[in-house]
C-alpha atoms as a PDB file:
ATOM      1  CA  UNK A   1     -26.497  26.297  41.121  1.00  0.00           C
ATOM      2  CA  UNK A   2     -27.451  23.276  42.769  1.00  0.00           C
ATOM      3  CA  UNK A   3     -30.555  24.206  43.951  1.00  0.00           C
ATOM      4  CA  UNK A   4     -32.053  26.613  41.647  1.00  0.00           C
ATOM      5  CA  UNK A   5     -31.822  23.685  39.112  1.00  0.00           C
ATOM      6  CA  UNK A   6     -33.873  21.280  41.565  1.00  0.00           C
ATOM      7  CA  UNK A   7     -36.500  23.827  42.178  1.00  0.00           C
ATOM      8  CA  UNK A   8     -37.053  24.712  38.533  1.00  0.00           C
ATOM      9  CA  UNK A   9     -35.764  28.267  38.510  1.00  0.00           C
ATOM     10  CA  UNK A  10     -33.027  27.302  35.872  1.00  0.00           C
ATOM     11  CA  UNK A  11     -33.030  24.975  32.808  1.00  0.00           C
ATOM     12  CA  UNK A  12     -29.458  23.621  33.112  1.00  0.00           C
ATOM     13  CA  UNK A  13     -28.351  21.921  29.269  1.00  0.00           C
ATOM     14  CA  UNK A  14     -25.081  20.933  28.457  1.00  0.00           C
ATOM     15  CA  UNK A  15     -22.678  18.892  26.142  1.00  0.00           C
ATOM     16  CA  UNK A  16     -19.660  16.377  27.005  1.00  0.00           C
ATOM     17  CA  UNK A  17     -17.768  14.404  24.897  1.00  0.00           C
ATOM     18  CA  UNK A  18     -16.033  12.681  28.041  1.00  0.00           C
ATOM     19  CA  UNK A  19     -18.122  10.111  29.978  1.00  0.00           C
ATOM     20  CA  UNK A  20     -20.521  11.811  31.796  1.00  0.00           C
ATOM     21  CA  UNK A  21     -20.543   9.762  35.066  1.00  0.00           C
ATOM     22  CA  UNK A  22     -16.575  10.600  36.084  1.00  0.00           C
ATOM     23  CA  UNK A  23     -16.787  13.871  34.701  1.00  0.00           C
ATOM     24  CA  UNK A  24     -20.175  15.498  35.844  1.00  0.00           C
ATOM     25  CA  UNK A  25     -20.895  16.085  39.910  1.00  0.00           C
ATOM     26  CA  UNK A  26     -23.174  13.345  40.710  1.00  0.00           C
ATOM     27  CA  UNK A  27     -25.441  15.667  42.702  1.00  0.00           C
ATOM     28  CA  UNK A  28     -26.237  17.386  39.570  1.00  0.00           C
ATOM     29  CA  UNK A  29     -25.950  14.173  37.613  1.00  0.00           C
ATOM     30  CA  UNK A  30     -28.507  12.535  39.417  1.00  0.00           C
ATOM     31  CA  UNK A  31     -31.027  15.456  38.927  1.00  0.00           C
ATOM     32  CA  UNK A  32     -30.027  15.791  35.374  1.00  0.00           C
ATOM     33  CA  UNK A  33     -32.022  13.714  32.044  1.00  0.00           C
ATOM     34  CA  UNK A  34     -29.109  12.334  30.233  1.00  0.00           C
ATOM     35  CA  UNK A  35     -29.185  11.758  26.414  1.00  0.00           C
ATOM     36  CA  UNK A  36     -26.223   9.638  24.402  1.00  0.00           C
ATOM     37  CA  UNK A  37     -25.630  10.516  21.568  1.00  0.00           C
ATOM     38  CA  UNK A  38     -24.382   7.902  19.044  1.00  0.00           C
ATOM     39  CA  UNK A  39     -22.644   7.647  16.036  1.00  0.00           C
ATOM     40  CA  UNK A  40     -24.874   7.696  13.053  1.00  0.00           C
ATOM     41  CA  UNK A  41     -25.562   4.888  10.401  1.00  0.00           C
ATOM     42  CA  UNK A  42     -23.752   4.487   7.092  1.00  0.00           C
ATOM     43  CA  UNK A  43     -27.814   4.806   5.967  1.00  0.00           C
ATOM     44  CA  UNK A  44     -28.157   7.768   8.031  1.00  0.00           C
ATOM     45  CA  UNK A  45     -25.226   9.487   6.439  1.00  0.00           C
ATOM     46  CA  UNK A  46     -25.945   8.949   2.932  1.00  0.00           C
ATOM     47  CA  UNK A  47     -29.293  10.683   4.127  1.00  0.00           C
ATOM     48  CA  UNK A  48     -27.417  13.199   5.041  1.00  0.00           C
ATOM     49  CA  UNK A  49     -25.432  13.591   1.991  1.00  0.00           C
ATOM     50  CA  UNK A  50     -28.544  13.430  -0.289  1.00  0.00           C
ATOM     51  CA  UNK A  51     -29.868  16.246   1.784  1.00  0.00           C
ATOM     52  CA  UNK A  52     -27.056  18.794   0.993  1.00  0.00           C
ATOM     53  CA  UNK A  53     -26.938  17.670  -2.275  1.00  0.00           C
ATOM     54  CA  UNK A  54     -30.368  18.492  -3.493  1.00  0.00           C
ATOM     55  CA  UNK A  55     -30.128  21.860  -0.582  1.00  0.00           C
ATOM     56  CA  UNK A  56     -30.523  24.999  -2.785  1.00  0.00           C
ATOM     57  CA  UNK A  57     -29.963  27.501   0.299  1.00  0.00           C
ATOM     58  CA  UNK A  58     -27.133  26.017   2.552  1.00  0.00           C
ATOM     59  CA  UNK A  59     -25.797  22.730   0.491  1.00  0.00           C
ATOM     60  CA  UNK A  60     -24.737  22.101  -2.982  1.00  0.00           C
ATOM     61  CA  UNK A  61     -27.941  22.051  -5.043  1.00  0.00           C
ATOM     62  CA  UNK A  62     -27.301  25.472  -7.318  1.00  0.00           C
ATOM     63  CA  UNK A  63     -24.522  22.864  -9.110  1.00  0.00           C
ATOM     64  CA  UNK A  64     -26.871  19.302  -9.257  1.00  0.00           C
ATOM     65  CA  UNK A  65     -24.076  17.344  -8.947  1.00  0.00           C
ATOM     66  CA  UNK A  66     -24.547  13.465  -9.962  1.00  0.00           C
ATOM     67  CA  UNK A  67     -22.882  11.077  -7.684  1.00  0.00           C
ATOM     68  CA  UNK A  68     -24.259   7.129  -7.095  1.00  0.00           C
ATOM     69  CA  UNK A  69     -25.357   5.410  -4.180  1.00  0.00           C
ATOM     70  CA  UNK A  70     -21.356   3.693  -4.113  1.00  0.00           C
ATOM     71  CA  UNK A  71     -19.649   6.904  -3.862  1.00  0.00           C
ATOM     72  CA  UNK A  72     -21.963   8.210  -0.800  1.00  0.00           C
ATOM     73  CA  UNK A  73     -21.489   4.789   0.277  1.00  0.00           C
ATOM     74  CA  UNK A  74     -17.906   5.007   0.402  1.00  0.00           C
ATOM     75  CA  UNK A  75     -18.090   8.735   1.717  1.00  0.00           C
ATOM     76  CA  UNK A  76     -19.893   7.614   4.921  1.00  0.00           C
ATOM     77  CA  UNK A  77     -17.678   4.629   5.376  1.00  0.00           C
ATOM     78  CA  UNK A  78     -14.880   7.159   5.787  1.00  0.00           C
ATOM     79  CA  UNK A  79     -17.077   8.904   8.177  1.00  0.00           C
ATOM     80  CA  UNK A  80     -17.292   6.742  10.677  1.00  0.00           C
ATOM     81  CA  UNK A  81     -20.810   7.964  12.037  1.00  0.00           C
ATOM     82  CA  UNK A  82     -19.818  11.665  11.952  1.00  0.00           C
ATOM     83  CA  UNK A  83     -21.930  13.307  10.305  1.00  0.00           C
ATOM     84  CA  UNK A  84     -20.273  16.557  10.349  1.00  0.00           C
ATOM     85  CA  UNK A  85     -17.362  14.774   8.555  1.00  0.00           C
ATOM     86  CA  UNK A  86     -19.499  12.771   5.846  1.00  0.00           C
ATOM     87  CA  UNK A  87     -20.379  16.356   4.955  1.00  0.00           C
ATOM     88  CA  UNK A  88     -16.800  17.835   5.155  1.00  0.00           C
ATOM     89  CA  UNK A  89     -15.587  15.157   2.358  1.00  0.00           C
ATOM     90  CA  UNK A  90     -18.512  15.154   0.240  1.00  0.00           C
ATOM     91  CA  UNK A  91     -17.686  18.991  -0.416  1.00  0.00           C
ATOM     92  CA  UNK A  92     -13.950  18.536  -0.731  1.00  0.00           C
ATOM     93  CA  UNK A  93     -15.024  15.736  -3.104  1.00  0.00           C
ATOM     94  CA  UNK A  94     -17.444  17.653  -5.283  1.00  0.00           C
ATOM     95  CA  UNK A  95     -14.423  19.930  -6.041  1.00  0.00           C
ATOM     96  CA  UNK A  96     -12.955  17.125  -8.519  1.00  0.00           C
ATOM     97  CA  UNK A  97     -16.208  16.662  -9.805  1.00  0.00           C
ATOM     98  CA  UNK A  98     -16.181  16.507 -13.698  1.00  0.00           C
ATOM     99  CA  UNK A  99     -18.471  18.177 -16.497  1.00  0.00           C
ATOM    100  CA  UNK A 100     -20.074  16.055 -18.426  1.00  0.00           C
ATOM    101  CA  UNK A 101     -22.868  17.576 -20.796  1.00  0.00           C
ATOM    102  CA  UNK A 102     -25.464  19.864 -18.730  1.00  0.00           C
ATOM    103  CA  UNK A 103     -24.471  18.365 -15.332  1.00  0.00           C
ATOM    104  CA  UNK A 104     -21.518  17.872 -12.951  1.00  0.00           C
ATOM    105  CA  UNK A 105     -20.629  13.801 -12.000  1.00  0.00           C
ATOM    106  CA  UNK A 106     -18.917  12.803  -9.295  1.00  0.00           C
ATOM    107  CA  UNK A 107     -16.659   9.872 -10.012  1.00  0.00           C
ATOM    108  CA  UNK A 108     -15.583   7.135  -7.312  1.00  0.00           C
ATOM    109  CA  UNK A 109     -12.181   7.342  -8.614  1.00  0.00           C
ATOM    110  CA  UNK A 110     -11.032  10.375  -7.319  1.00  0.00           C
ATOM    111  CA  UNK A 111     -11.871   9.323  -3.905  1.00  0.00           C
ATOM    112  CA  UNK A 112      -8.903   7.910  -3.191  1.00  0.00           C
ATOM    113  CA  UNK A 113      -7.800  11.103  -3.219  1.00  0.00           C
ATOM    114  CA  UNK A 114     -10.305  13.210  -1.075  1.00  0.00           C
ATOM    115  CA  UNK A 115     -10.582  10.325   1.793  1.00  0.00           C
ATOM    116  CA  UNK A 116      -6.263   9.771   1.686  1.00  0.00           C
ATOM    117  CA  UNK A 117      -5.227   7.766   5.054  1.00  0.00           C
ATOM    118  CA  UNK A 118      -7.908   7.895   8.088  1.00  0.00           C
ATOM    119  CA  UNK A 119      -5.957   7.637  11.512  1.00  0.00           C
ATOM    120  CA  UNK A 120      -8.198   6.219  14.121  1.00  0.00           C
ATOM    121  CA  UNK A 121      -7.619   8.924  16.295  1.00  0.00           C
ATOM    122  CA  UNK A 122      -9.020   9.152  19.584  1.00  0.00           C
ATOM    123  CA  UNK A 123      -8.857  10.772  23.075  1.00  0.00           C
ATOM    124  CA  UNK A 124      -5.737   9.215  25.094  1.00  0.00           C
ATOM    125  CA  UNK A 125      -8.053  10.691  28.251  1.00  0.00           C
ATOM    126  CA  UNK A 126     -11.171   9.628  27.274  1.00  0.00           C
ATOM    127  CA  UNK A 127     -13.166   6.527  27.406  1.00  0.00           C
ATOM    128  CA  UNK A 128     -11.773   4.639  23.718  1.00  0.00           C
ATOM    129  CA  UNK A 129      -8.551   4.984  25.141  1.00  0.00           C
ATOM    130  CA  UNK A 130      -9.411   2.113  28.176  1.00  0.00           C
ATOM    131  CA  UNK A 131     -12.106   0.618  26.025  1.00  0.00           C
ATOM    132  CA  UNK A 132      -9.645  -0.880  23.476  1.00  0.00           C
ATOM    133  CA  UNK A 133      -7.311  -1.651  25.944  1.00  0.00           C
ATOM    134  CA  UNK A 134     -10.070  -3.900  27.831  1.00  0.00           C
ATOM    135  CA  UNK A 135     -10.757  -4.779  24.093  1.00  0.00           C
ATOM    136  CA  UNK A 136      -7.315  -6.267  23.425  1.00  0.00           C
ATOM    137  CA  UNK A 137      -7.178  -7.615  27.143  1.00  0.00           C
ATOM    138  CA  UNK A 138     -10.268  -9.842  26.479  1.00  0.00           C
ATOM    139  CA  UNK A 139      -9.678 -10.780  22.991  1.00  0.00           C
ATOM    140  CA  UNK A 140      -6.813 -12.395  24.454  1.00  0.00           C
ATOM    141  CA  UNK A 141      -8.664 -13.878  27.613  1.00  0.00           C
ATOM    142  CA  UNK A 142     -11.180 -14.972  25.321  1.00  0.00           C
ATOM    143  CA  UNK A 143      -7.982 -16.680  22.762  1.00  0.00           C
ATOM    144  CA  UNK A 144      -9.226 -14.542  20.003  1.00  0.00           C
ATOM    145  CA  UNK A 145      -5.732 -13.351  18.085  1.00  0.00           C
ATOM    146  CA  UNK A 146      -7.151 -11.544  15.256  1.00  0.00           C
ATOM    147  CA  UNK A 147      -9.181  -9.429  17.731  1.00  0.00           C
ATOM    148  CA  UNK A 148      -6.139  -8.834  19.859  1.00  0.00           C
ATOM    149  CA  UNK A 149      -4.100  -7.665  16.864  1.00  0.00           C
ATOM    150  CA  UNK A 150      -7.199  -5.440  15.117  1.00  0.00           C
ATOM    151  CA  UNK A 151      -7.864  -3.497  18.373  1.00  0.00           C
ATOM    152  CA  UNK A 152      -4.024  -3.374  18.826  1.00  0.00           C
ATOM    153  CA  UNK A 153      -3.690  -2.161  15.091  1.00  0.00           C
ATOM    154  CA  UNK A 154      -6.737   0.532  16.207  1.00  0.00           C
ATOM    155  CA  UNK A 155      -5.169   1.230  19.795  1.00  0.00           C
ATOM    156  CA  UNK A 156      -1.580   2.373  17.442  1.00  0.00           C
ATOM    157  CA  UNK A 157      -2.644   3.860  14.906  1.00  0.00           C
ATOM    158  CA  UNK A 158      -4.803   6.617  16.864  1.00  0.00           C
ATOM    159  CA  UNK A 159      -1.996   7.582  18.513  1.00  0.00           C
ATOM    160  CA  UNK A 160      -1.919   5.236  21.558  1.00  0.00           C
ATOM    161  CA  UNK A 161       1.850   4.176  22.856  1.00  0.00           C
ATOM    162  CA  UNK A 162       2.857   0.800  22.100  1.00  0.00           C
ATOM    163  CA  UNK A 163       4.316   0.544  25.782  1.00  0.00           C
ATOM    164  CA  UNK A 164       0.797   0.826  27.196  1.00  0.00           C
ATOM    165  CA  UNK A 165      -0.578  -2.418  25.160  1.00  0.00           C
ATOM    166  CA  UNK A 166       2.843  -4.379  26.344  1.00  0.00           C
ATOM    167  CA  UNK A 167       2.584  -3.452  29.708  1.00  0.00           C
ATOM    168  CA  UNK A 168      -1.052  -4.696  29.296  1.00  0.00           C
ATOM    169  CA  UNK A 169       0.574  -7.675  28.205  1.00  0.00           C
ATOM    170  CA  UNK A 170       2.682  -8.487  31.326  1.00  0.00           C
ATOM    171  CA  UNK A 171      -0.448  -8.192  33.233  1.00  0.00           C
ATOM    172  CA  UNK A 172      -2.109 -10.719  30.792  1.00  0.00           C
ATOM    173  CA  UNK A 173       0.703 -13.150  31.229  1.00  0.00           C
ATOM    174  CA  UNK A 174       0.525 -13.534  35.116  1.00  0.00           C
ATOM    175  CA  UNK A 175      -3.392 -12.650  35.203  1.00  0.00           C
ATOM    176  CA  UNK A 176      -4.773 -14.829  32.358  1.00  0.00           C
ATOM    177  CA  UNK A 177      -1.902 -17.525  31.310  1.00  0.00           C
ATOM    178  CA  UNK A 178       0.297 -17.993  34.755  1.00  0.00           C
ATOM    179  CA  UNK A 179       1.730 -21.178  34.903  1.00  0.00           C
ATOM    180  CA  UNK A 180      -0.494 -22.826  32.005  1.00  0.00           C
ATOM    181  CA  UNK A 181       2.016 -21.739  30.070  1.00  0.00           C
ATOM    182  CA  UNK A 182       5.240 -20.509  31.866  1.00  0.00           C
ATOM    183  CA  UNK A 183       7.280 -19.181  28.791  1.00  0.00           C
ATOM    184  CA  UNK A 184       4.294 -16.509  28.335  1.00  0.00           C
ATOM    185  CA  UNK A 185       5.942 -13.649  30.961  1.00  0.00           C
ATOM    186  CA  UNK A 186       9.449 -13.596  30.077  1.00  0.00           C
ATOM    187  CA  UNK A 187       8.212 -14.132  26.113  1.00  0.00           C
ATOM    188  CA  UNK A 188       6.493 -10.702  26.829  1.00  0.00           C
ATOM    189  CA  UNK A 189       9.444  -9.052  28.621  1.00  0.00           C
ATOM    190  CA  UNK A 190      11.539  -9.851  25.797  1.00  0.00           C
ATOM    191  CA  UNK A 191       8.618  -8.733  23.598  1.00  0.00           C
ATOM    192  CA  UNK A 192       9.376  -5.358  25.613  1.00  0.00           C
ATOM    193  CA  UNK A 193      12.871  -5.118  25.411  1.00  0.00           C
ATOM    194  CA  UNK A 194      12.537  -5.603  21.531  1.00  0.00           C
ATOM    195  CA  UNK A 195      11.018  -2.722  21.314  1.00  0.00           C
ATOM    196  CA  UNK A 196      12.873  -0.535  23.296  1.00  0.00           C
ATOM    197  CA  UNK A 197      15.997  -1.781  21.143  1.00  0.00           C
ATOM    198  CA  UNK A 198      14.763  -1.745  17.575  1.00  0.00           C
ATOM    199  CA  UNK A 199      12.314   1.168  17.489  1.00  0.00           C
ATOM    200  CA  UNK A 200       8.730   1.976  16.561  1.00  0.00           C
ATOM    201  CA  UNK A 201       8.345   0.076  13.407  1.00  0.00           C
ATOM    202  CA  UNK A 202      10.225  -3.020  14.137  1.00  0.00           C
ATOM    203  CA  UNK A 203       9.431  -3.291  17.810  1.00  0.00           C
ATOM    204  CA  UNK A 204       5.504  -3.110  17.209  1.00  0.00           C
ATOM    205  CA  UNK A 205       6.328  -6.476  15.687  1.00  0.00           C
ATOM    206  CA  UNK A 206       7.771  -8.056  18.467  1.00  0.00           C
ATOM    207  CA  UNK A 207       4.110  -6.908  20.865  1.00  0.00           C
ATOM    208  CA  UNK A 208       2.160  -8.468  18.315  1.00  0.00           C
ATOM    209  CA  UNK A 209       4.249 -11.802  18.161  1.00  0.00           C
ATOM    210  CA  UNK A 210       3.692 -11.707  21.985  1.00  0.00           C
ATOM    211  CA  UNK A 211       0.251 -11.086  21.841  1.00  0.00           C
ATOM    212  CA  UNK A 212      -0.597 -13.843  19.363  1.00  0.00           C
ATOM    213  CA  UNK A 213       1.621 -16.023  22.108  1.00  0.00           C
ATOM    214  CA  UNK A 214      -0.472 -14.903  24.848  1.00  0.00           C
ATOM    215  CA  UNK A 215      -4.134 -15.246  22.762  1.00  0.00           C
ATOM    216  CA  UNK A 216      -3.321 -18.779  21.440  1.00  0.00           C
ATOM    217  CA  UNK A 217      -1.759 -20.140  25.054  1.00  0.00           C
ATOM    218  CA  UNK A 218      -3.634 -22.228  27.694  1.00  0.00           C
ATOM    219  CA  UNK A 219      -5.173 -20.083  30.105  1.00  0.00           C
ATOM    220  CA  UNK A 220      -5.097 -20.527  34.026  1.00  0.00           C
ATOM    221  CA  UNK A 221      -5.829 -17.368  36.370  1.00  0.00           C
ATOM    222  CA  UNK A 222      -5.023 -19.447  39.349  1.00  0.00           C
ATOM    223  CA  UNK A 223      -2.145 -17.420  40.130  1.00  0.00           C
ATOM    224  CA  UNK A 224      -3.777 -14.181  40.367  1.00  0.00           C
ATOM    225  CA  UNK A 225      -6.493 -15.994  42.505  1.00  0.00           C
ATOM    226  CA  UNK A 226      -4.184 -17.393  44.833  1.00  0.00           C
ATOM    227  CA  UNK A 227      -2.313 -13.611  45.346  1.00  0.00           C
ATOM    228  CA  UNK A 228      -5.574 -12.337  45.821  1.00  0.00           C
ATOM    229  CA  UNK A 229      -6.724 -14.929  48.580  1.00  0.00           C
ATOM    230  CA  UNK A 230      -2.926 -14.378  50.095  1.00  0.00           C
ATOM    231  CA  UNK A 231      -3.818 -10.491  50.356  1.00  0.00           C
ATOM    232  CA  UNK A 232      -6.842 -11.060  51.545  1.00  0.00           C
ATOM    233  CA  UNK A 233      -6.132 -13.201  54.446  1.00  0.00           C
ATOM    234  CA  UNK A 234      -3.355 -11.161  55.467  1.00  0.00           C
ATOM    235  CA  UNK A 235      -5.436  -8.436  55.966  1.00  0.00           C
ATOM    236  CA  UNK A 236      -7.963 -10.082  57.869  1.00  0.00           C
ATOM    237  CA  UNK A 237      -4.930 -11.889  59.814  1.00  0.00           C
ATOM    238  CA  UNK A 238      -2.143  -8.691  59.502  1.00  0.00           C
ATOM    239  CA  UNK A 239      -0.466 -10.304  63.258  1.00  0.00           C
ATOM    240  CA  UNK A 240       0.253 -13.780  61.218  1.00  0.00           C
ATOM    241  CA  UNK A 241       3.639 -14.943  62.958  1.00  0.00           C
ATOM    242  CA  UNK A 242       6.441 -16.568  60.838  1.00  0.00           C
ATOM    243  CA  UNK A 243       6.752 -20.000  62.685  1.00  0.00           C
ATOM    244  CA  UNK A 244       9.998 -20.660  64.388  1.00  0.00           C
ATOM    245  CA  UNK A 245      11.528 -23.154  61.584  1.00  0.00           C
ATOM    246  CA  UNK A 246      10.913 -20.584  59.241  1.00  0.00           C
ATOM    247  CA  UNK A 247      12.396 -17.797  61.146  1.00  0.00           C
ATOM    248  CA  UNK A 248      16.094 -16.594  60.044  1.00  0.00           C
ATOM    249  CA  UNK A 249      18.371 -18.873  63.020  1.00  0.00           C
ATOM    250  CA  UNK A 250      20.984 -16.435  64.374  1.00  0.00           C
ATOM    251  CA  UNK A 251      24.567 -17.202  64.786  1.00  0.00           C
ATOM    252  CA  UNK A 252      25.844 -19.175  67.514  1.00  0.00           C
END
């Protein structure tokens, strides 16, 4: 395919929702025009919603439904940039619309109903699955706690395993806090084992307790830095001899 794309011959057009540069050769990557496509605007979706509102043909026009500005507002905040969603409510919505003289009204009550409980669902393959878990690792760095608990709360509730963010957490504790503050790794182990022992509910408790520890400690990433220099010399060194007082003394 390769080369009947370079030359011209073929038009090559795709779609990905995964990240284009692991998932796409580079060969035909690089001879490629790539176009992200973002999540839309809570202004953008209201736009939207106006438009199938007052669409005669393919929306819901034939009924001239009256809903205000808050509703759609509220609508699109549930959409989260999808447009294709915004769209999806504001019809299941409509259906609890009310009569009222020669028109239909949609009310902002009965949302509460139509939008229920959002999960943050994501892809545990794709890119938001790393993203918050670099999110919650710098919060912390950065001894932000609210962070680290809101993309925690995010990372959970779309499915993500709890295990993953404490095992994060270990990391954090040698990488970020070390010996600055030496109760932060065995705070996190226990952290662990918490969870292990009292379940899901109870145990997500314990990780946030020992992320809060871990966001709000003294940092010091002098331990990591002095592994990393140990690694490194050994490999430029890898015949470094133990000296002889070090050396195990046999028996006499």
């Amino acid at each position: 395919m390769l080369p009947h794309v370079e030359s011209g011959l073929l038009t090559l057009i795709g779609a990905t929702t995964e990240n284009p540069s692991f998932e796409v050769n580079s060969a035909l990557l690089s001879r490629a025009r790539v176009y992200v496509l973002k999540s839309l605007t809570q202004e953008e979706l209201i736009t939207v919603m106006r438009q199938a509102l007052s669409d005669v043909e393919r929306g819901l026009g034939k009924r001239d439904i009256q809903v205000d500005d808050d509703v759609l507002t509220a609508l699109a905040h549930a959409s989260a940039g999808d447009a294709r969603r915004a769209l999806g409510l504001l019809e299941t919505a409509c259906d609890f619309a009310t009569q009222e003289a020669d028109r239909e009204v949609l009310h902002k009550e009965v949302l509460a109903d139509v939008i229920g409980h959002q999960a943050s669902a994501f892809d545990k393959q794709g890119d938001a699955y790393y993203d918050l878990l670099s999110a919650i690792h710098k919060s912390i760095r950065s001894s932000r706690p609210n962070a680290a608990l809101l993309y925690m709360a995010r990372f959970m509730q779309g499915g993500g395993d709890p295990l993953d963010v404490v095992r994060r957490l270990t990391a954090i504790a040698s990488e970020d806090v070390g010996n600055a503050d030496p109760r932060a790794l065995p705070l996190v182990i226990a952290a662990w084992d918490a969870y292990l022992r009292l379940g899901d509910y109870e145990g997500q408790r314990a990780i946030a307790h020992a992320a809060i520890h871990l966001a709000v400690a003294p940092k010091s990433n002098r331990i990591d830095r002095a592994w990393s220099e140990a690694k490194q010399y050994v490999r430029q060194q890898p015949q470094v001899e133990v000296p002889t007082y070090l050396r195990n003394a046999p028996l006499s």
